[in-house]
Protein backbone atom coordinates (compact mmCIF):
# COMPACT_ATOMS: atom_id res chain seq x y z
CA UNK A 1 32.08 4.49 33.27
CA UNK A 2 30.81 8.02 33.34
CA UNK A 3 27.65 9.30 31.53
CA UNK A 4 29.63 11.21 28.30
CA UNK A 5 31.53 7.60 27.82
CA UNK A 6 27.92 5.71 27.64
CA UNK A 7 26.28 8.45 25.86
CA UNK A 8 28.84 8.19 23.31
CA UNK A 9 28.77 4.29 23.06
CA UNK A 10 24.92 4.59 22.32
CA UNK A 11 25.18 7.14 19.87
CA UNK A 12 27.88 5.07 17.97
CA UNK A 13 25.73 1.63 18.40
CA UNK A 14 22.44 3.74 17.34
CA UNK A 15 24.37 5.30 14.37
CA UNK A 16 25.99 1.88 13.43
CA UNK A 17 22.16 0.75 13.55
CA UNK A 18 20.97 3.64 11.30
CA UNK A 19 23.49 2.71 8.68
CA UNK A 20 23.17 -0.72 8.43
CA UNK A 21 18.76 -0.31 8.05
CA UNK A 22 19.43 2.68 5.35
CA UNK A 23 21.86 0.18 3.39
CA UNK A 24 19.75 -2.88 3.82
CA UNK A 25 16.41 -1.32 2.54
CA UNK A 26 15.34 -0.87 -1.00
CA UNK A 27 17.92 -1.15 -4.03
CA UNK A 28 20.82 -0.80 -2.10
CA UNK A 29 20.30 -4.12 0.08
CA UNK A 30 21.05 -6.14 -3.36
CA UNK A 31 24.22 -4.36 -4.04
CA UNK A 32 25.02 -4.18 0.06
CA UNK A 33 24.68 -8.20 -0.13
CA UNK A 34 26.91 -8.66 -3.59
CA UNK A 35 29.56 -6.06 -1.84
CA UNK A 36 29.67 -8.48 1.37
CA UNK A 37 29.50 -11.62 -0.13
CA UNK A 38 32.94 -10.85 -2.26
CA UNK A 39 34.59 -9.46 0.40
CA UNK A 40 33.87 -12.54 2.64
CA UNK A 41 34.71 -14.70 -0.61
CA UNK A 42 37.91 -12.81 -1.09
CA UNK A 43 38.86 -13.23 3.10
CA UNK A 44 37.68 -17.21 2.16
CA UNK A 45 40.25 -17.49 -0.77
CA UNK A 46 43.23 -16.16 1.77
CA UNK A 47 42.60 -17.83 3.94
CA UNK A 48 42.26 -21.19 2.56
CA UNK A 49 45.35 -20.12 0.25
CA UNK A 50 47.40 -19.83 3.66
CA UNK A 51 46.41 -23.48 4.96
CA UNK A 52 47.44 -25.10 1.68
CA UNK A 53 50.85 -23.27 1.53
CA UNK A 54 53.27 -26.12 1.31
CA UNK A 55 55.84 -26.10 4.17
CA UNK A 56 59.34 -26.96 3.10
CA UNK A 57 61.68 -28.21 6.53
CA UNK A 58 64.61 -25.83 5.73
CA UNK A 59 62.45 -22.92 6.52
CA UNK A 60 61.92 -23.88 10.04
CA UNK A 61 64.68 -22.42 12.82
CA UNK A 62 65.48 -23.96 15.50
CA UNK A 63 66.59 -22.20 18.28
């Protein structure tokens, strides 16, 4: 891997780092945790939504 590659890949991980500390300090890490909690909820409802999906026989294809 050459140097611009892993200077790159550090900037990216420090930025990523940055981000998440500015949104996780003061009044914004109560509406950060709301915002990820419903979108985890939301990816929780699909999913178990997907599991309980009855299968009906005459959909499957053999081949």
């Amino acid at each position: 891997m050459n140097t611009t590659r892993k200077i790159a890949i550090g900037l990216g991980i420090a930025g990523g780092a940055a981000l998440a500390a500015w949104l996780l300090t003061g009044t914004r890490k109560k509406k950060t945790k709301e915002f990820i909690a419903k979108g985890a909820q939301t990816i929780k409802n699909t999913l178990n939504k997907e599991d309980k999906a009855p299968t009906d026989p005459s959909d499957i294809h053999y081949v």
